[in-house]
N, C-alpha and C. Protein backbone atom coordinates (compact mmCIF):
# COMPACT_ATOMS: atom_id res chain seq x y z
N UNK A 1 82.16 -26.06 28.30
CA UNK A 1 80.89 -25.35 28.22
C UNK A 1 80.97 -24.09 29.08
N UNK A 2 80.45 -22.79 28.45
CA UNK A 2 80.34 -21.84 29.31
C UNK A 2 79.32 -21.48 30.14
N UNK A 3 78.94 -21.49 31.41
CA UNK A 3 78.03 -21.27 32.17
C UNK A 3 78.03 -19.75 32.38
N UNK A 4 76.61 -19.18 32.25
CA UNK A 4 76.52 -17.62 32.87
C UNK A 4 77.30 -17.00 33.64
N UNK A 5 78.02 -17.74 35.05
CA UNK A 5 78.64 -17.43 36.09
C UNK A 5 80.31 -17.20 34.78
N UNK A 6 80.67 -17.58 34.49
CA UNK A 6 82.00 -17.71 33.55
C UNK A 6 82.18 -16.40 32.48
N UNK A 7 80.88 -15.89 32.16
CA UNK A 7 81.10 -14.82 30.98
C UNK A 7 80.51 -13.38 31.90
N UNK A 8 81.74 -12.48 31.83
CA UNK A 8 81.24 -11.33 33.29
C UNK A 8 80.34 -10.44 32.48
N UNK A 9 79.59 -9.77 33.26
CA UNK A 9 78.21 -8.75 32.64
C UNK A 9 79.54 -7.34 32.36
N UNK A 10 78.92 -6.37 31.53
CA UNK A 10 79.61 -5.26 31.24
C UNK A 10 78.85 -4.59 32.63
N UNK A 11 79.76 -3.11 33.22
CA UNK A 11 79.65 -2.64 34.10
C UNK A 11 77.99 -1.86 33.98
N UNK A 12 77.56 -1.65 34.69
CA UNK A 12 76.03 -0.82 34.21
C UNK A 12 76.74 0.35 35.54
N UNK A 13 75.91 1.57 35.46
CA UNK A 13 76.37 2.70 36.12
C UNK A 13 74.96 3.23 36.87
N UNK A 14 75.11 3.88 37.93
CA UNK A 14 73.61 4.11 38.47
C UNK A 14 74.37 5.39 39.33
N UNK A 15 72.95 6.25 39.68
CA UNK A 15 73.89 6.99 40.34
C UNK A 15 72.98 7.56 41.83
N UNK A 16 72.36 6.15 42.53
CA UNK A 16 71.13 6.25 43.83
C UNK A 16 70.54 4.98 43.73
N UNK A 17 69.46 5.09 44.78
CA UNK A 17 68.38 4.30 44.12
C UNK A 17 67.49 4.60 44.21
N UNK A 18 65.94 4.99 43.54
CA UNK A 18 64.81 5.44 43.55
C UNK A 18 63.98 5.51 44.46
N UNK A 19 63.43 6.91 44.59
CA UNK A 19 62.51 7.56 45.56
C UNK A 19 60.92 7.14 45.23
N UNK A 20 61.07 6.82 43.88
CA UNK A 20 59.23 6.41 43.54
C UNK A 20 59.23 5.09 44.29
N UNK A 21 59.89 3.90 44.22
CA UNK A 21 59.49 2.62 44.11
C UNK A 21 60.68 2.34 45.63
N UNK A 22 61.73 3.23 46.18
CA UNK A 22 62.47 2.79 47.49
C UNK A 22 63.33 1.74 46.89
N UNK A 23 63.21 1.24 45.73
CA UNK A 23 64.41 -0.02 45.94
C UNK A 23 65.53 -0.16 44.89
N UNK A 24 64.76 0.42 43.63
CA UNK A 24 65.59 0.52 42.47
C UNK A 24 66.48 1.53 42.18
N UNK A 25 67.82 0.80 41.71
CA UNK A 25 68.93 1.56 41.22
C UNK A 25 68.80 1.94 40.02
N UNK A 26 68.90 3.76 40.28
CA UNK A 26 68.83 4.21 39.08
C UNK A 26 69.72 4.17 38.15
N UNK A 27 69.73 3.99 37.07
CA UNK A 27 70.79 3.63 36.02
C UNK A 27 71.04 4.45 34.96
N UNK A 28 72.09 4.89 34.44
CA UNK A 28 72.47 5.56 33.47
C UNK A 28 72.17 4.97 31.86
N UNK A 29 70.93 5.05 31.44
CA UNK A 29 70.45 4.74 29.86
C UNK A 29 70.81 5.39 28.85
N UNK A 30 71.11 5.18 27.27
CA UNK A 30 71.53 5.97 26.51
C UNK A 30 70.05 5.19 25.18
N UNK A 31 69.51 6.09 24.98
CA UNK A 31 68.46 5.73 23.75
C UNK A 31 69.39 5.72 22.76
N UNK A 32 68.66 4.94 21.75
CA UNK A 32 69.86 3.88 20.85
C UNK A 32 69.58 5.01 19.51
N UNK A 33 68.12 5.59 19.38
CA UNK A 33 67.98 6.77 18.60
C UNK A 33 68.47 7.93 18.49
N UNK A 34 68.37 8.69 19.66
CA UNK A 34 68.58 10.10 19.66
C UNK A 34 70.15 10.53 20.63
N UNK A 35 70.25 9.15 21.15
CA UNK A 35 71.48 9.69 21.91
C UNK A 35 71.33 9.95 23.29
N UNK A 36 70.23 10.36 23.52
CA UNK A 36 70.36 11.30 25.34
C UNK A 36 70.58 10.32 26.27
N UNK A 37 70.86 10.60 27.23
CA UNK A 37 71.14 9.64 28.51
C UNK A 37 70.89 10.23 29.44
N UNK A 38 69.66 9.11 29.90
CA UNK A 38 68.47 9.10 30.65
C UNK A 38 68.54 8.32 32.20
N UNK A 39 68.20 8.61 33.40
CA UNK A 39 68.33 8.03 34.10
C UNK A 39 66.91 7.18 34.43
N UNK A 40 67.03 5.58 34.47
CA UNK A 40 66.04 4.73 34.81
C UNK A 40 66.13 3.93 35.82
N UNK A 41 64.49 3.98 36.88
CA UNK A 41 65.05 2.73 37.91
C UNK A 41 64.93 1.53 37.17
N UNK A 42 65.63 0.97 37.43
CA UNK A 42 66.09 -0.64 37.10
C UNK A 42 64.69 -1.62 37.68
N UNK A 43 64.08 -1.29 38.75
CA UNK A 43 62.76 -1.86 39.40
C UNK A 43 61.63 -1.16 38.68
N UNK A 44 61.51 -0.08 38.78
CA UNK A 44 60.08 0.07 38.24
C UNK A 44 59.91 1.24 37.13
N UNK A 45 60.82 1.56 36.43
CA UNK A 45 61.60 1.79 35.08
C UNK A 45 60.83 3.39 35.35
N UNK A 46 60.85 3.83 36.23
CA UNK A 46 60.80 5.51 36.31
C UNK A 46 61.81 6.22 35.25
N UNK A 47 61.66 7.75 34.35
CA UNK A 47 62.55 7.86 33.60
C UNK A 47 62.69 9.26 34.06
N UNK A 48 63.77 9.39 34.21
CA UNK A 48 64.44 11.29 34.35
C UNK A 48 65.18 11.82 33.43
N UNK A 49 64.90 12.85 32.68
CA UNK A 49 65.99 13.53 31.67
C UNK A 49 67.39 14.15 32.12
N UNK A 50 67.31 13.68 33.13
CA UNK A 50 68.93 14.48 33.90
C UNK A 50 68.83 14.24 35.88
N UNK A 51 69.59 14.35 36.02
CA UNK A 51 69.98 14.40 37.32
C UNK A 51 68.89 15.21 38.44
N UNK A 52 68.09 15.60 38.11
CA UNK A 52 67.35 15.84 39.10
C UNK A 52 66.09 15.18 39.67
N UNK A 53 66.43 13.83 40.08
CA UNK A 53 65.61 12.62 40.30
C UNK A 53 64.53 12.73 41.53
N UNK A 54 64.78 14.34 42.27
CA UNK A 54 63.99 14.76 43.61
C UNK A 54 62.31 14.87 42.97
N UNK A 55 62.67 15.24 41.24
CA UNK A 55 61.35 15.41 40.72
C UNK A 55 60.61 14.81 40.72
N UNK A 56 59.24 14.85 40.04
CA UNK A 56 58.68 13.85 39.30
C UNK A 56 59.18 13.11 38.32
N UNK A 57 59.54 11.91 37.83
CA UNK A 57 60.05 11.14 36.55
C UNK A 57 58.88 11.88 35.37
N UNK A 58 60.07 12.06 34.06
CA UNK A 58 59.22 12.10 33.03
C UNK A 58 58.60 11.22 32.28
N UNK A 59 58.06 9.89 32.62
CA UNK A 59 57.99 8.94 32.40
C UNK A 59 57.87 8.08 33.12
N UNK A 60 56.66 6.96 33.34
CA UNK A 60 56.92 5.68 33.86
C UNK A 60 56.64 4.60 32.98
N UNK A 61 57.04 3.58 32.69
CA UNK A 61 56.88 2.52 31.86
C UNK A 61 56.04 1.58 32.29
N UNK A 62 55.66 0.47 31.61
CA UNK A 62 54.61 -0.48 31.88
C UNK A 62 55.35 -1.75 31.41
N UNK A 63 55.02 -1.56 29.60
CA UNK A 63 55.44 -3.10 29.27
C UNK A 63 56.34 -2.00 28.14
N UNK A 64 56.89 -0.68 28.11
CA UNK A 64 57.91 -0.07 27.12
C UNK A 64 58.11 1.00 27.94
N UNK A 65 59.55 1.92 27.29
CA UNK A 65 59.48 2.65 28.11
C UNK A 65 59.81 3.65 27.14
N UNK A 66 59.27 4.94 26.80
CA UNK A 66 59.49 5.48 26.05
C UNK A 66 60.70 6.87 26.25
N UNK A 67 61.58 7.28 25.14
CA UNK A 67 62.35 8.28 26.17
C UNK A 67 61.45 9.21 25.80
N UNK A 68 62.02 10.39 27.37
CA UNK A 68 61.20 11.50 27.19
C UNK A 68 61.68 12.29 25.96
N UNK A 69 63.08 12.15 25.54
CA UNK A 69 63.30 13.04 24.00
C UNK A 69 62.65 12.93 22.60
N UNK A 70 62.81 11.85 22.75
CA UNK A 70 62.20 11.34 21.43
C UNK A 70 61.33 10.30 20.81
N UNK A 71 60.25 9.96 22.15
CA UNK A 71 59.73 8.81 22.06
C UNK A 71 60.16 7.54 21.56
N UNK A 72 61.47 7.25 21.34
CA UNK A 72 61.86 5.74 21.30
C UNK A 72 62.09 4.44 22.91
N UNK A 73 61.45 3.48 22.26
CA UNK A 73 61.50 2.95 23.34
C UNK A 73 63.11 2.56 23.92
N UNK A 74 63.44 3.08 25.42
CA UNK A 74 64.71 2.83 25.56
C UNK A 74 64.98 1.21 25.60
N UNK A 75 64.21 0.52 26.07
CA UNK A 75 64.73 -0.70 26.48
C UNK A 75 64.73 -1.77 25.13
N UNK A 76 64.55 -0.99 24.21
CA UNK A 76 64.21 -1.93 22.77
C UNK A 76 66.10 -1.53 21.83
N UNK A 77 66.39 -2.46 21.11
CA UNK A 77 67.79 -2.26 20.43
C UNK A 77 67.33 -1.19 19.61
N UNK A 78 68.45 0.08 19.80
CA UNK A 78 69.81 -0.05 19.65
C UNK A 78 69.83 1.09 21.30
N UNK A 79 68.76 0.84 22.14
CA UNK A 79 68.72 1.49 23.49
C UNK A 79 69.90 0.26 24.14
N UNK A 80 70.25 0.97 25.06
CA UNK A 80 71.58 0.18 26.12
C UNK A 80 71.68 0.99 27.44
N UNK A 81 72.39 0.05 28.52
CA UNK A 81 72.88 0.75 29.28
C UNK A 81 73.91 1.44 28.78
N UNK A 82 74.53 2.91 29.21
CA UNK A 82 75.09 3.59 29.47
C UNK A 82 76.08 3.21 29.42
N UNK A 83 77.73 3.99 28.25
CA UNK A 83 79.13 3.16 28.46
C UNK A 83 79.73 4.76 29.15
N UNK A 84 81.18 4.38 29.15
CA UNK A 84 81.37 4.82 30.00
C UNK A 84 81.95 6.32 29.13
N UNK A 85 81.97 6.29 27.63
CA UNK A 85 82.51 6.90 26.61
C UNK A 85 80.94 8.17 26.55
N UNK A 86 80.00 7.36 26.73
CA UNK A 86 78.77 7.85 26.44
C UNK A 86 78.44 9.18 27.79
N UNK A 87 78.91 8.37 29.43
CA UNK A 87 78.74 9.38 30.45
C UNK A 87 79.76 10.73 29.96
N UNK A 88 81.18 10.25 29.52
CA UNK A 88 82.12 11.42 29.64
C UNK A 88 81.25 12.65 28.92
N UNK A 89 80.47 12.18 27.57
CA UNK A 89 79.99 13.61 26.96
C UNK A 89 78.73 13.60 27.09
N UNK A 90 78.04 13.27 28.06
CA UNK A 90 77.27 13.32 28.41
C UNK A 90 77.03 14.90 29.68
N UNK A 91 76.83 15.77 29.28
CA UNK A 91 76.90 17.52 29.87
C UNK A 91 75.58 17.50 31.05
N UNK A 92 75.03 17.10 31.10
CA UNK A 92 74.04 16.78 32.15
C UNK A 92 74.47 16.51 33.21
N UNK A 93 74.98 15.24 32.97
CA UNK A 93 75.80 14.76 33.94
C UNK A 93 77.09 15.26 34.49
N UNK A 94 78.18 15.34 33.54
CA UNK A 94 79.20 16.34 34.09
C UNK A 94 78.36 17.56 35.20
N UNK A 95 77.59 18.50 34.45
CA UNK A 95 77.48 19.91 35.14
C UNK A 95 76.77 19.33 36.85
N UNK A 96 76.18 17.82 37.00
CA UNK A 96 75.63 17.19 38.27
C UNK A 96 76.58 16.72 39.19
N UNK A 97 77.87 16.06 38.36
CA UNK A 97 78.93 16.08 39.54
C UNK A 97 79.80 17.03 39.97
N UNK A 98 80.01 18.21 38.85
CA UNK A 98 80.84 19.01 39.43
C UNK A 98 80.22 19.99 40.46
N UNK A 99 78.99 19.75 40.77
CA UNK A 99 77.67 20.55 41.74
C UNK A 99 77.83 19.77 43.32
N UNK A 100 78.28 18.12 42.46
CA UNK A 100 78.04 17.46 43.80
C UNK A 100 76.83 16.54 44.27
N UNK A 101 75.76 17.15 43.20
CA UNK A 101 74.49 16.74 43.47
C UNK A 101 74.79 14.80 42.79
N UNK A 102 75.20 14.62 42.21
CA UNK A 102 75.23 12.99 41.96
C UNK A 102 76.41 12.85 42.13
N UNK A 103 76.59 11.25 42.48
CA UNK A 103 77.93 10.36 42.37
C UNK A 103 77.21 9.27 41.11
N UNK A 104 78.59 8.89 40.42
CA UNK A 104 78.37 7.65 39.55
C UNK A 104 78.44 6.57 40.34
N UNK A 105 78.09 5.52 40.69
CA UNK A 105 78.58 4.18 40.89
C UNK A 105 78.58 2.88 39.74
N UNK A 106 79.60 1.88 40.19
CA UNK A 106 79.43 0.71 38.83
C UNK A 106 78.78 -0.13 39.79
N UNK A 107 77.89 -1.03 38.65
CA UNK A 107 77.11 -2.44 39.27
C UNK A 107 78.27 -3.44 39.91
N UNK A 108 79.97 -2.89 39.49
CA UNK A 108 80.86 -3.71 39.59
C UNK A 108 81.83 -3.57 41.04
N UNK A 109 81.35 -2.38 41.53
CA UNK A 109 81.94 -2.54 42.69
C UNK A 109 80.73 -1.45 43.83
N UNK A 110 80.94 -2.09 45.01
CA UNK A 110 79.61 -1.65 46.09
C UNK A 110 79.74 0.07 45.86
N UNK A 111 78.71 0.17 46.43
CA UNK A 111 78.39 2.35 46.97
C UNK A 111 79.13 2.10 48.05
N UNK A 112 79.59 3.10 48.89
CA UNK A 112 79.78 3.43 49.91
C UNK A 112 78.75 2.87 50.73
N UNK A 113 79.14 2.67 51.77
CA UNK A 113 78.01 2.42 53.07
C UNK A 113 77.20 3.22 53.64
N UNK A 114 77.53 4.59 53.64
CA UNK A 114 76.72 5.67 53.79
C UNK A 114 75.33 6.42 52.32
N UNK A 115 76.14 5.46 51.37
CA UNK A 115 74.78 5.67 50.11
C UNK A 115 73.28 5.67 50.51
N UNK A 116 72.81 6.60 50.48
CA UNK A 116 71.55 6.46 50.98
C UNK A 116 70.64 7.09 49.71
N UNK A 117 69.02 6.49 49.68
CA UNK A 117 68.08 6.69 48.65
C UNK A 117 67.98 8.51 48.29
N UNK A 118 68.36 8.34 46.99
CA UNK A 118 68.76 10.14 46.50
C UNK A 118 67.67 10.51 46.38
């Protein structure tokens, strides 16, 4: 029999953790409609169209969360976390690390110890 602990989760990607709510890791989302990839806290599902998370979120969710592109709900199929095929062409993101302003991290291995709330 396979127990939960036995079948490993796919990596999820975040790149902080949220300034609205202090606790949630923001995560790299890809809407299953339109494509864009969206950053969401994982706690209290704040939504940003790109890397500049100092903002206001374009979006906060309740019981859906809608993207800011195209009003589909991200957290409904064919929405997902973020692969890793999806960050590479993902231009938002590129033009945020080569600035410096974000790091990626995986759910699969710790931040740095100095990671502090972006």
């Amino acid at each position: 029999m396979i127990s939960p602990s036995d079948t490993p989760l796919p990596a999820t990607y975040y790149i902080g953790f949220c300034r609205q709510c202090g606790t949630g890791p923001l995560g790299l989302r890809t809407c299953g409609d339109c494509g864009n990839v969206l950053v969401v806290c994982d706690e209290c599902d704040s939504a940003w169209v790109d890397g500049e998370v100092d903002q206001l979120p374009a979006t906060t969710g309740v019981t859906t969360l809608p993207c800011p592109h195209c009003q589909s709900d991200v957290f409904e199929e064919p929405g997902h976390w973020s692969t890793p095929e999806e960050l590479l062409y993902c231009q938002w993101l590129n033009d945020s690390i080569g600035r410096g302003d974000v790091t990626v991290h995986t759910s699969l291995t710790p931040p740095p110890e100095d990671d502090s709330v972006v």
